[in-house]
N, C-alpha and C. Protein backbone atom coordinates (compact mmCIF):
# COMPACT_ATOMS: atom_id res chain seq x y z
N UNK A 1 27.27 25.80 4.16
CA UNK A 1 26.81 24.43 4.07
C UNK A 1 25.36 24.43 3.57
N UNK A 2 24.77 23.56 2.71
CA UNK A 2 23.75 23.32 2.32
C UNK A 2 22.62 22.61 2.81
N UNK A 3 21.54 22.72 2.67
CA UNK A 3 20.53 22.69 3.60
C UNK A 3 20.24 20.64 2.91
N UNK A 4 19.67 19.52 3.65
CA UNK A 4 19.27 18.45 2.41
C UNK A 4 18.02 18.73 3.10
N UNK A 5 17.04 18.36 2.00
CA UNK A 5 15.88 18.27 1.18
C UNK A 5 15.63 16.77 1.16
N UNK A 6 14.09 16.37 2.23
CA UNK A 6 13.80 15.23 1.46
C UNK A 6 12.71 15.57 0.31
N UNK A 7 13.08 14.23 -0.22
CA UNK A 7 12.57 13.84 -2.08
C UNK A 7 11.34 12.54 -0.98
N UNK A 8 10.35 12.81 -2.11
CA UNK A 8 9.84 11.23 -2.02
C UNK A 8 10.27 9.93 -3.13
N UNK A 9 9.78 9.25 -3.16
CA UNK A 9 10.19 7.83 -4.01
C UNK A 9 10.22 8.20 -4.89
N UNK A 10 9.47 9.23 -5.56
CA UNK A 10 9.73 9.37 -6.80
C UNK A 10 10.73 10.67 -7.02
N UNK A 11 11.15 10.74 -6.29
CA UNK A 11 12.02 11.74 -6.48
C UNK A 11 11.79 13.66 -6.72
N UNK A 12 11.02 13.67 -5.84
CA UNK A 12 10.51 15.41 -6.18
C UNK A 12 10.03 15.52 -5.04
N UNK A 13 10.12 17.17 -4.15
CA UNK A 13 9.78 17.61 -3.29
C UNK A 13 8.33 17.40 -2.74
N UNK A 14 7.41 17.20 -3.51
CA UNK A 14 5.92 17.06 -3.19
C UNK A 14 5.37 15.70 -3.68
N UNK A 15 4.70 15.07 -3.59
CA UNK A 15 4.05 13.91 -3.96
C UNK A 15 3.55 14.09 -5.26
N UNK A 16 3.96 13.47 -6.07
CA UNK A 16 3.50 13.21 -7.33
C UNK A 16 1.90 12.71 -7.51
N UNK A 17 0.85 13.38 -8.20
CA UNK A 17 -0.11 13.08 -8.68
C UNK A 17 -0.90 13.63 -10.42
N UNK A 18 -1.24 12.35 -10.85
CA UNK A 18 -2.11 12.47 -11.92
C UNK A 18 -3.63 12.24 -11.94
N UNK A 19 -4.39 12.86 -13.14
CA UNK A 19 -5.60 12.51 -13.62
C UNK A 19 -5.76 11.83 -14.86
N UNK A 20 -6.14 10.63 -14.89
CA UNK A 20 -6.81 10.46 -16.07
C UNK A 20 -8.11 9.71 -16.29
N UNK A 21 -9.01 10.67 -16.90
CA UNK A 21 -10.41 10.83 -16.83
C UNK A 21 -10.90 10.82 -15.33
N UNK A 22 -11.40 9.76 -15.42
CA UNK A 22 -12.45 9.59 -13.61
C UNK A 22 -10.92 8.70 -12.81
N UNK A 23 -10.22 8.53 -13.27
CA UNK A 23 -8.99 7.86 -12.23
C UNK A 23 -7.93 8.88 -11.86
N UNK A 24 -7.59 9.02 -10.59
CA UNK A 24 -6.49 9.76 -10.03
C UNK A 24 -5.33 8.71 -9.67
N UNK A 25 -4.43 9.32 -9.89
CA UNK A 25 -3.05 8.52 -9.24
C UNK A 25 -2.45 9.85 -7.81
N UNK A 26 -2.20 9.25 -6.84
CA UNK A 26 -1.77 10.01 -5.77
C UNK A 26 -0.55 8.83 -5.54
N UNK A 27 0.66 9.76 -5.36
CA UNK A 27 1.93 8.98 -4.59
C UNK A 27 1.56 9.31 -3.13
N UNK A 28 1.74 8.29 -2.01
CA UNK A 28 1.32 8.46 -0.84
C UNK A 28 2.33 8.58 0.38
N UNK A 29 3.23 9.71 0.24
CA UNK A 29 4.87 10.15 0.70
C UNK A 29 4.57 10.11 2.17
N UNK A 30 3.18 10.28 2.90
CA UNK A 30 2.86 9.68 4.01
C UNK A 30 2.71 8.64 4.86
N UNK A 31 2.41 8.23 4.13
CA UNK A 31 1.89 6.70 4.79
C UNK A 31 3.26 5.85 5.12
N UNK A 32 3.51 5.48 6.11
CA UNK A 32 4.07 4.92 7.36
C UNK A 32 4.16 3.51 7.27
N UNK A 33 5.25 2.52 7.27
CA UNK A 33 4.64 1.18 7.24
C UNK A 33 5.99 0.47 7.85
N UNK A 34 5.45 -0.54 9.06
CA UNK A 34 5.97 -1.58 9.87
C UNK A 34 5.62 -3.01 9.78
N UNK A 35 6.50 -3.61 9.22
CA UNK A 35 6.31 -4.96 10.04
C UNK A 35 6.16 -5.63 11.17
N UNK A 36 5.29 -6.77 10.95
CA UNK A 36 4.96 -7.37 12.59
C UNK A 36 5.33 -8.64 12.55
N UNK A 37 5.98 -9.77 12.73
CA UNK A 37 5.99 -10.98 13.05
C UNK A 37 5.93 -11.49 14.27
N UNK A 38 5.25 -12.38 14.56
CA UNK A 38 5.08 -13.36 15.71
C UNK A 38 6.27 -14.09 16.08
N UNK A 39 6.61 -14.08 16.76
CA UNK A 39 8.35 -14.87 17.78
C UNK A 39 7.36 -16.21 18.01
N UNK A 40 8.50 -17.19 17.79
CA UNK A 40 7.93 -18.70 17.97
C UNK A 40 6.51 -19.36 17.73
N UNK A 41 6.17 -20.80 17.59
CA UNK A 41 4.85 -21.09 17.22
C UNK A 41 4.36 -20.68 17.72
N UNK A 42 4.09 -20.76 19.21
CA UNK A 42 3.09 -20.69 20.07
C UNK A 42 2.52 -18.90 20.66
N UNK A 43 3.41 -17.65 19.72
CA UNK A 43 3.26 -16.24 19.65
C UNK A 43 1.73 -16.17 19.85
N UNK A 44 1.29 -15.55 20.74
CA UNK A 44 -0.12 -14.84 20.58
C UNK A 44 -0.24 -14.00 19.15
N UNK A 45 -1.13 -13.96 18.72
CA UNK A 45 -1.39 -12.68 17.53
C UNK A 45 -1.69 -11.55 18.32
N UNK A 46 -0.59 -10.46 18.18
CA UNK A 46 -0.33 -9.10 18.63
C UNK A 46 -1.81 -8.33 18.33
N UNK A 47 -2.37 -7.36 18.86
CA UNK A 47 -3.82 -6.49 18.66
C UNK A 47 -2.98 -5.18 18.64
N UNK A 48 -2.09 -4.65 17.88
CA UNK A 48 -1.46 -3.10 17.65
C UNK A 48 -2.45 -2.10 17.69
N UNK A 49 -2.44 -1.50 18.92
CA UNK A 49 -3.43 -0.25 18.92
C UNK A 49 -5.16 -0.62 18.73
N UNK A 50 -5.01 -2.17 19.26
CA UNK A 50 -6.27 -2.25 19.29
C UNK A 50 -6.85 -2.85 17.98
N UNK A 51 -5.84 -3.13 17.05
CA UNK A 51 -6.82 -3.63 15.48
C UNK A 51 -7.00 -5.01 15.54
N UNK A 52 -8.01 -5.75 15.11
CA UNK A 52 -7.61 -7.03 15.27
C UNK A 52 -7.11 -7.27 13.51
N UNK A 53 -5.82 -7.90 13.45
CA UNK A 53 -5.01 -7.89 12.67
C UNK A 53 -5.75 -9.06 11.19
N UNK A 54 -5.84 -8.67 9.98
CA UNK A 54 -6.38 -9.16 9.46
C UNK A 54 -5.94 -11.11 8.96
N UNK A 55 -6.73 -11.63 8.13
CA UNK A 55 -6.47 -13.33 7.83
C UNK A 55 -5.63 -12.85 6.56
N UNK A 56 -5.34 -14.14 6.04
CA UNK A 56 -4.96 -14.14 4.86
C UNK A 56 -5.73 -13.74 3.40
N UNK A 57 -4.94 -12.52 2.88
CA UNK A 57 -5.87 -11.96 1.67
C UNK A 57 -6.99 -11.14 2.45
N UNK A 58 -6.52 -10.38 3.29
CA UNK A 58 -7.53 -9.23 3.96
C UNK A 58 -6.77 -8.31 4.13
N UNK A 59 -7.38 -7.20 4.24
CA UNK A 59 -6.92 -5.58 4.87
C UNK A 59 -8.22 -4.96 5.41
N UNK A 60 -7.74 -4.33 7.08
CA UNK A 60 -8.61 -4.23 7.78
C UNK A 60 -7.97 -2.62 8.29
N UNK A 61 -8.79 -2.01 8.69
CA UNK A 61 -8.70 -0.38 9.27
C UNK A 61 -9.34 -0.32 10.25
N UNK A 62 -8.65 0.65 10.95
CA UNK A 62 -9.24 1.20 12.14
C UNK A 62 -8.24 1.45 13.22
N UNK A 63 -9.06 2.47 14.58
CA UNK A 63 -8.03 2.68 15.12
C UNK A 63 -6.68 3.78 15.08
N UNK A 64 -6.99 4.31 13.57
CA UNK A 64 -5.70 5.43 13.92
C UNK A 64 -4.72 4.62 12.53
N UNK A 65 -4.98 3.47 12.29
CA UNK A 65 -3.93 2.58 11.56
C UNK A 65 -4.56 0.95 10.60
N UNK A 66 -3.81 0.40 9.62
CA UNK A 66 -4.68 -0.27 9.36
C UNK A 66 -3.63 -1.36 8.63
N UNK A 67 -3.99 -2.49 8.52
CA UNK A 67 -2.89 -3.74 8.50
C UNK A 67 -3.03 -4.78 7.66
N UNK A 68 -2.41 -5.26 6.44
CA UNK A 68 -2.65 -6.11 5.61
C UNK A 68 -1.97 -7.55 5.86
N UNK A 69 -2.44 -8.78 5.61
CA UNK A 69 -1.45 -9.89 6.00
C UNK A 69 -0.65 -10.11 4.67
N UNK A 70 0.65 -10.68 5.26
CA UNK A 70 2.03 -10.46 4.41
C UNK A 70 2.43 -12.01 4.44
N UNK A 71 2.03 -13.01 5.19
CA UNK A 71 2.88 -14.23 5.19
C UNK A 71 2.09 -14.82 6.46
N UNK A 72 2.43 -15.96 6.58
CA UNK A 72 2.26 -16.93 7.93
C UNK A 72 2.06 -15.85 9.49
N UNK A 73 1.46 -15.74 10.07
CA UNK A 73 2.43 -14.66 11.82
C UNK A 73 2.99 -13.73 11.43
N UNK A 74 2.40 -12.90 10.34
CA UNK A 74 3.31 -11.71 9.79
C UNK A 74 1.96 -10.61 9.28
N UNK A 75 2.39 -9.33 9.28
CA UNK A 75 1.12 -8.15 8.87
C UNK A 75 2.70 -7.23 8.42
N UNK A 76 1.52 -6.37 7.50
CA UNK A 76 2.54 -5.09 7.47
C UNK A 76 1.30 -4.04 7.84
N UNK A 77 1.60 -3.22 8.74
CA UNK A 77 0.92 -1.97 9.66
C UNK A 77 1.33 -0.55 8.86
N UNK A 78 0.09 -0.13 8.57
CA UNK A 78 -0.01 1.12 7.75
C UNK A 78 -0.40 2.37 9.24
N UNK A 79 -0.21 3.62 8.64
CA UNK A 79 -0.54 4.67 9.52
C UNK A 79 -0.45 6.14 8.69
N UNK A 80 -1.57 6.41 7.81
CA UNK A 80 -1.24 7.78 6.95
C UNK A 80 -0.93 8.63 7.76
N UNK A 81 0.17 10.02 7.41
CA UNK A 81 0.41 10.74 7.74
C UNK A 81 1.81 10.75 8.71
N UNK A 82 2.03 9.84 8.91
CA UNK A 82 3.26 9.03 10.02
C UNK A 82 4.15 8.86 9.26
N UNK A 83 4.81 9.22 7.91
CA UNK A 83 5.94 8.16 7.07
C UNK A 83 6.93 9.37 8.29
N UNK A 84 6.74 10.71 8.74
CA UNK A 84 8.53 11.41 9.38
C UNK A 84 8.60 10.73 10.58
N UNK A 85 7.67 10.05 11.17
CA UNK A 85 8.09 9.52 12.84
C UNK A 85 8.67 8.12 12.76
N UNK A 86 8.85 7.76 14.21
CA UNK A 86 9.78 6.04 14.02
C UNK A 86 7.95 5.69 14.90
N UNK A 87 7.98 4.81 13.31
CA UNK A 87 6.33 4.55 13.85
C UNK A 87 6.48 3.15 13.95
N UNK A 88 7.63 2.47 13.89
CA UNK A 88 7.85 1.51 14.57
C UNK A 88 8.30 0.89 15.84
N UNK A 89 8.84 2.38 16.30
CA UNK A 89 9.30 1.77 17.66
C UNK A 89 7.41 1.81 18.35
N UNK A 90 6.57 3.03 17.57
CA UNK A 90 5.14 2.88 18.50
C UNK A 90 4.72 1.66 18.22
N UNK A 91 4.41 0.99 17.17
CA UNK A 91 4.18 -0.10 16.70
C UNK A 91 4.47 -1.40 17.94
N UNK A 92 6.03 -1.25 18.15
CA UNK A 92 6.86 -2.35 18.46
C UNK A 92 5.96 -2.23 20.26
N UNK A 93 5.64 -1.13 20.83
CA UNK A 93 5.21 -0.79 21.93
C UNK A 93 3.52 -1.79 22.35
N UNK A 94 3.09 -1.39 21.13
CA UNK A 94 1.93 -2.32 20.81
C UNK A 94 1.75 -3.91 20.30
N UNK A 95 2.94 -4.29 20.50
CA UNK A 95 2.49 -5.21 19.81
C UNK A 95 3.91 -6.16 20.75
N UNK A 96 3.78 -6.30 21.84
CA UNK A 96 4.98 -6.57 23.02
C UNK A 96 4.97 -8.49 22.52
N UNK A 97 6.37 -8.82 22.25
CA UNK A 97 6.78 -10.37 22.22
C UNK A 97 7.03 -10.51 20.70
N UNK A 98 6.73 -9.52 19.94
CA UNK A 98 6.52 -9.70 18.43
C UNK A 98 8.00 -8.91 17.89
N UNK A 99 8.49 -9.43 16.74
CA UNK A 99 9.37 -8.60 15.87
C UNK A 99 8.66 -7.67 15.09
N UNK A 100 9.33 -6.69 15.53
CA UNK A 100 8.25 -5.04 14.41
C UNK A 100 9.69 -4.40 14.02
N UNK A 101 9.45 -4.62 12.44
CA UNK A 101 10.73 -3.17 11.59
C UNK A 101 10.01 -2.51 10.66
N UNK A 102 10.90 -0.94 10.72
CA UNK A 102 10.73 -0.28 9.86
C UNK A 102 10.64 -0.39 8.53
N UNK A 103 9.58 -0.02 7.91
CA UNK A 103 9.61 -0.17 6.32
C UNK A 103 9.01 1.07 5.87
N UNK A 104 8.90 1.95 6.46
CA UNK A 104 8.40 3.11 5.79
C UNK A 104 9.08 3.66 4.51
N UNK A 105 10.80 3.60 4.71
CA UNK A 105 11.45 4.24 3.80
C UNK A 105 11.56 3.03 2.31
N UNK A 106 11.48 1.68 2.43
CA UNK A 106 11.73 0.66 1.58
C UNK A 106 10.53 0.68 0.49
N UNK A 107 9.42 1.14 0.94
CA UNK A 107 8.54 0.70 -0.33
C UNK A 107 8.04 2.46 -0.54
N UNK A 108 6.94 2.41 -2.03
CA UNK A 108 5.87 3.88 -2.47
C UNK A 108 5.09 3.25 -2.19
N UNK A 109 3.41 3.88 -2.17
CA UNK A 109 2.66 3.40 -1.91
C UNK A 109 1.53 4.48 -3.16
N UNK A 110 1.19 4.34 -4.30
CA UNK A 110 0.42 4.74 -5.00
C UNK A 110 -0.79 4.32 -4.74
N UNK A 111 -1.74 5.59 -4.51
CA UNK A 111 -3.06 5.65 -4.16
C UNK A 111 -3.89 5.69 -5.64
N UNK A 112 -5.05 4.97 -5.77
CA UNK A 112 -5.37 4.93 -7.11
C UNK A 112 -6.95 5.11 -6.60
N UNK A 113 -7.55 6.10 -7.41
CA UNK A 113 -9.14 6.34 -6.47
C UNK A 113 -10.08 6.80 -8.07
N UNK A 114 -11.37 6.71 -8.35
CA UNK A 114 -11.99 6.59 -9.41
C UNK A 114 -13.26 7.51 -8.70
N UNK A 115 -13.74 8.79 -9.63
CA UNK A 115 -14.79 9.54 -9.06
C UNK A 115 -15.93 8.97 -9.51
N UNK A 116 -15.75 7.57 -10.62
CA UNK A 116 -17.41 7.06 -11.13
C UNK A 116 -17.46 5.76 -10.79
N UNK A 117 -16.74 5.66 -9.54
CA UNK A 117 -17.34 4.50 -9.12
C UNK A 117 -16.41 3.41 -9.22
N UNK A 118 -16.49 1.62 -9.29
CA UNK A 118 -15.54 0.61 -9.28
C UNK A 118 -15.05 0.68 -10.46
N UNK A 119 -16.05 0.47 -11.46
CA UNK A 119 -15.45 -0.06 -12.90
C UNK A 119 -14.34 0.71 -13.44
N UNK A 120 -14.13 1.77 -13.01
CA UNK A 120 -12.61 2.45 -13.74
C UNK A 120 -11.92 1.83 -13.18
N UNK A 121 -11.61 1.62 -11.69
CA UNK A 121 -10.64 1.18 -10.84
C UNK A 121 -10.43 -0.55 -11.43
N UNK A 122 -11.54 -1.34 -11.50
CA UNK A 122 -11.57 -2.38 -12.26
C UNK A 122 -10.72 -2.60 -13.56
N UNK A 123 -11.25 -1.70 -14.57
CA UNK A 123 -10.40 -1.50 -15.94
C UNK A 123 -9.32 -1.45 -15.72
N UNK A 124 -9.01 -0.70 -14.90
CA UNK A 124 -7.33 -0.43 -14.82
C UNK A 124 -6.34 -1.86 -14.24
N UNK A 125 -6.73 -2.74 -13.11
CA UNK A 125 -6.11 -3.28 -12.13
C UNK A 125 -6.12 -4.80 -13.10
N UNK A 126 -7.64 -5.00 -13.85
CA UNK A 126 -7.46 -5.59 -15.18
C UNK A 126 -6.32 -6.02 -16.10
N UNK A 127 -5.57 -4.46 -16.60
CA UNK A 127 -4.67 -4.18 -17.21
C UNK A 127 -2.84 -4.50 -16.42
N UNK A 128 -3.26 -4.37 -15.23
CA UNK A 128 -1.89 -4.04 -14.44
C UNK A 128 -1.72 -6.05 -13.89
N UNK A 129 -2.44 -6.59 -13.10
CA UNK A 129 -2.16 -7.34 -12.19
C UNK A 129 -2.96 -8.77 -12.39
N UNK A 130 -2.52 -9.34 -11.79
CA UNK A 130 -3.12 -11.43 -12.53
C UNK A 130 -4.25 -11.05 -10.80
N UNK A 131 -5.08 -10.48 -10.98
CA UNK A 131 -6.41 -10.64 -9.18
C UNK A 131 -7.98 -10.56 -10.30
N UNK A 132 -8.37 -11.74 -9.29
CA UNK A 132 -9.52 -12.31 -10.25
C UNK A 132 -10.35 -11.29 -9.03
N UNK A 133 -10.65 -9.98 -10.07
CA UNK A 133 -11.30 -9.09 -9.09
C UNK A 133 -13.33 -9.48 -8.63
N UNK A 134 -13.51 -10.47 -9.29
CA UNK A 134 -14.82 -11.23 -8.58
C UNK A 134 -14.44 -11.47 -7.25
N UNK A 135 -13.14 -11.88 -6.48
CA UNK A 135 -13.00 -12.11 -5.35
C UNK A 135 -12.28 -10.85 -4.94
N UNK A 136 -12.25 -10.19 -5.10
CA UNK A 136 -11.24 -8.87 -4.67
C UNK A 136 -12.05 -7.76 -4.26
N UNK A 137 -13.08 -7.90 -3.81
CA UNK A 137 -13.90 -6.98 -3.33
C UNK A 137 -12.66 -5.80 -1.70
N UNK A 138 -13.67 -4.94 -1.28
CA UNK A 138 -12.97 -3.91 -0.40
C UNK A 138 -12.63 -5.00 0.88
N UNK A 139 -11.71 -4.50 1.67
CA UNK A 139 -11.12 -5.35 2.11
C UNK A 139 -9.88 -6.13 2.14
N UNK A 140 -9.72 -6.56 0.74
CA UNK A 140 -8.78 -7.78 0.29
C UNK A 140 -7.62 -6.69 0.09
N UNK A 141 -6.55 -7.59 -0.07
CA UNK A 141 -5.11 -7.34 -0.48
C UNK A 141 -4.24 -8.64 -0.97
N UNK A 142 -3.38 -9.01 -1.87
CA UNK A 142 -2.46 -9.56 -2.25
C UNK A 142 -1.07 -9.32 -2.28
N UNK A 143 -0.51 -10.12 -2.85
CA UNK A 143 1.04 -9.64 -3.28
C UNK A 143 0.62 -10.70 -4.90
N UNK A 144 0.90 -10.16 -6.08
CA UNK A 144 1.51 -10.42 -7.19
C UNK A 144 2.39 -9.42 -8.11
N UNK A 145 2.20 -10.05 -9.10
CA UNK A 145 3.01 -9.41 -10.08
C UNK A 145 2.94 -8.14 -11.11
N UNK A 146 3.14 -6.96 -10.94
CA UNK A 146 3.24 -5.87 -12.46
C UNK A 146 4.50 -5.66 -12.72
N UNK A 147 3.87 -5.99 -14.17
CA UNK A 147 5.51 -6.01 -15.20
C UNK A 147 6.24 -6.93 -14.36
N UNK A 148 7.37 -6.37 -14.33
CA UNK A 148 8.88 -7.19 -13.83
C UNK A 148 8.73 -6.97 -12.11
N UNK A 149 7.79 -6.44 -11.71
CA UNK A 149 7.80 -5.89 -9.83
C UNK A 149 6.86 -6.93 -9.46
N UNK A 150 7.47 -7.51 -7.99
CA UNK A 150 6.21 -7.69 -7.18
C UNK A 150 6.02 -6.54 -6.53
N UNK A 151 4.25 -6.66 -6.03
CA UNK A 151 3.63 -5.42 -5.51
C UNK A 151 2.39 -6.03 -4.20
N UNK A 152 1.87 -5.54 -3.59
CA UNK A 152 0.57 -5.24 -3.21
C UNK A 152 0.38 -4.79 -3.55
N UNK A 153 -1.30 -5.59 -3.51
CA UNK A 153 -2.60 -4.84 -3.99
C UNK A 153 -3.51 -4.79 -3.75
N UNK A 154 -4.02 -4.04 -2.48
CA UNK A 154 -5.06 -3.20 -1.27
C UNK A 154 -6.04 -2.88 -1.84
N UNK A 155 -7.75 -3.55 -1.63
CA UNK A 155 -8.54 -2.52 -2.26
C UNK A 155 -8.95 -2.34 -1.18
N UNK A 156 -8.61 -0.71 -0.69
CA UNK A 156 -9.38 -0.18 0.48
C UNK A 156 -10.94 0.04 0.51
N UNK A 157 -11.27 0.66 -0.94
CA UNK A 157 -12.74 0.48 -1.30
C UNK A 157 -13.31 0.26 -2.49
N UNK A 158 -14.31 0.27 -2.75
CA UNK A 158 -15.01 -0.34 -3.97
C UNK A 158 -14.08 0.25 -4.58
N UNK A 159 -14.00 1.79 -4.95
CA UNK A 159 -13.43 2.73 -5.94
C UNK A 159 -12.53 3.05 -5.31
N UNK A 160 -11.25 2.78 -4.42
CA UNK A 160 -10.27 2.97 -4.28
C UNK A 160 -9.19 2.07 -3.91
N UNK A 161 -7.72 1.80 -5.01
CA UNK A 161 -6.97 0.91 -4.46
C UNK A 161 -5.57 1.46 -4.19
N UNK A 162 -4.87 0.41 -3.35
CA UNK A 162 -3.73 0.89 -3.29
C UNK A 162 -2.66 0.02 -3.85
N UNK A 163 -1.31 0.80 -4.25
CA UNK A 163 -0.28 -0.23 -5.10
C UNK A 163 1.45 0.14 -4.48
N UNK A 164 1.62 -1.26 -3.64
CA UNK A 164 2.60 -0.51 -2.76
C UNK A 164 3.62 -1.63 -3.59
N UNK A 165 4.84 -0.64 -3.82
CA UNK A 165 6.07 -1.28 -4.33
C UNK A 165 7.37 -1.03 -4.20
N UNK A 166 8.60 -1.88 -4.45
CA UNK A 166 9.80 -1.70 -3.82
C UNK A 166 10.50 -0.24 -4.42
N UNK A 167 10.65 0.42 -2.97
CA UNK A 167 11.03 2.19 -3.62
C UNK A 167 11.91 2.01 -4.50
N UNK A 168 12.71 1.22 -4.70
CA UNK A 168 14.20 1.13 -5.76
C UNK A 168 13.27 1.39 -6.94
N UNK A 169 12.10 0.71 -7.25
CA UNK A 169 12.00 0.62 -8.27
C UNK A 169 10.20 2.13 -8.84
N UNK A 170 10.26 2.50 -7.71
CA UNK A 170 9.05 3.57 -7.36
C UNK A 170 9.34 4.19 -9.26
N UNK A 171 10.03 4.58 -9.67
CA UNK A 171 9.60 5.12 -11.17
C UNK A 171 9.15 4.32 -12.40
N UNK A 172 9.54 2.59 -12.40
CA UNK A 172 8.66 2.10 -13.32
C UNK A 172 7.64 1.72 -12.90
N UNK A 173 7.10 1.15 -11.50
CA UNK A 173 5.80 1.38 -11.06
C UNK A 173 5.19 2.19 -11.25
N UNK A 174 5.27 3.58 -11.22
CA UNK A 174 4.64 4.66 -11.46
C UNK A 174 4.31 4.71 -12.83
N UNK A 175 5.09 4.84 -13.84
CA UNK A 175 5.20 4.91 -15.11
C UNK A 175 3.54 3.68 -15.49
N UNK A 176 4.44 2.05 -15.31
CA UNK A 176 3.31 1.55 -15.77
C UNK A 176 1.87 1.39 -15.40
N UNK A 177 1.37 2.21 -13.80
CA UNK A 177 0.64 2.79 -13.18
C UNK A 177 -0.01 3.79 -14.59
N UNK A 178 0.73 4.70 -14.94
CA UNK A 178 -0.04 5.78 -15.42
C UNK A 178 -0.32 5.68 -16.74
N UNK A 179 1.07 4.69 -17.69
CA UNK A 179 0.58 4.35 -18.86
C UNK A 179 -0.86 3.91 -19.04
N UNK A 180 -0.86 2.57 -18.19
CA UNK A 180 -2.46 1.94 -18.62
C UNK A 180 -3.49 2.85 -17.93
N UNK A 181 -3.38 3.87 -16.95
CA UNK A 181 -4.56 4.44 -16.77
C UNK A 181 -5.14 5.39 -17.92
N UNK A 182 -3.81 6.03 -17.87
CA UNK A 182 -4.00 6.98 -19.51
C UNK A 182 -4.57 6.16 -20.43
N UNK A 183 -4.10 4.78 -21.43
CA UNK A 183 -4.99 4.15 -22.27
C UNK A 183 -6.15 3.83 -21.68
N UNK A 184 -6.54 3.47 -20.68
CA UNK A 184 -8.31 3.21 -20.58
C UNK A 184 -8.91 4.81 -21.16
N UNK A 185 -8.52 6.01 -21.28
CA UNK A 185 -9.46 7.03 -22.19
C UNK A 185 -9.60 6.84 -23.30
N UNK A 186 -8.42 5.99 -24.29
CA UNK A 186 -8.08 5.75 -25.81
C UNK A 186 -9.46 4.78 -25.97
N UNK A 187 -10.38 4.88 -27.19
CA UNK A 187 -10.91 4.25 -27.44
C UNK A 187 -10.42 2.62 -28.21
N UNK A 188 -10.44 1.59 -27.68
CA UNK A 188 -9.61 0.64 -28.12
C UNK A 188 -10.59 0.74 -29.84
């Protein structure tokens, strides 16, 4: 009998990563992610492990874990290094009266990080996504549109973002991820 092998989203034993110029692409086969919703109007907002859970169009860290808002009484809860555990039932422990599911296996999460600073990371997100990055400073997160995918789009820091999308579709994300990073070296 044969041994199975997990693959990540993109399909290969190790996490897929590129360079181009000062921009890295990292697939992030770690990172862990749960939903949280609030049960009925009157739900307290859950504090999971202590974070206070971010507003609308924020992403906040700390704690071990870190949480973007997704909708009305709703977060999705990150935790690098956690995608092999059920980091939702810990989740669900923390966060008592609330609906918490697994999503670790449903979405990729491409790490996008720049060694000279914002403006590469800028150029690029430019190219990819409709975020009027004057307001998109570290912190923020969305949901819009690349290409034909919706996505989030996390800027954890000045020079680093993140681009989390539906695993079905983890290879043209990637693809148009690396196309336009690769053309920002082409001199237009």
């Amino acid at each position: 009998m044969s041994e199975l092998t997990a693959l990540t989203a993109l399909g290969a034993a190790e996490p897929r990563i590129e360079h181009h110029g000062a921009v890295s692409l990292r697939e992030n086969a770690g990172l862990a992610l749960a939903s949280v919703a609030v049960l009925g109007r009157d739900g307290a907002q859950p504090l999971p492990f202590g974070l206070r859970l971010p507003e609308p169009g924020h992403w906040v860290a700390g704690q071990g874990v870190s949480a973007f808002w997704t909708g009305p009484g709703q977060w999705m809860i990150e935790a690098e290094g956690r995608a092999e555990e059920d980091f939702a039932r810990d989740v669900k422990a923390h966060a008592p009266g609330c609906a918490v599911s697994e999503q670790t296996d449903g979405w990729v999460a491409v790490e996008i990080a720049s060694a000279e600073g914002s403006a590469p990371v800028e150029a690029l997100l430019e190219r990819l996504v409709n975020v009027d990055l004057g307001a998109f400073g570290p912190g923020s997160a969305t949901r819009t549109g690349l290409e034909h995918m919706s996505v989030f789009v996390i800027r954890r820091a000045a020079d680093r973002v993140a681009i989390l999308g539906m695993r079905s579709s983890a290879g043209s994300l990637w693809h148009a991820i690396s196309v336009a990073a690769a053309r920002l070296q082409v001199p237009a």
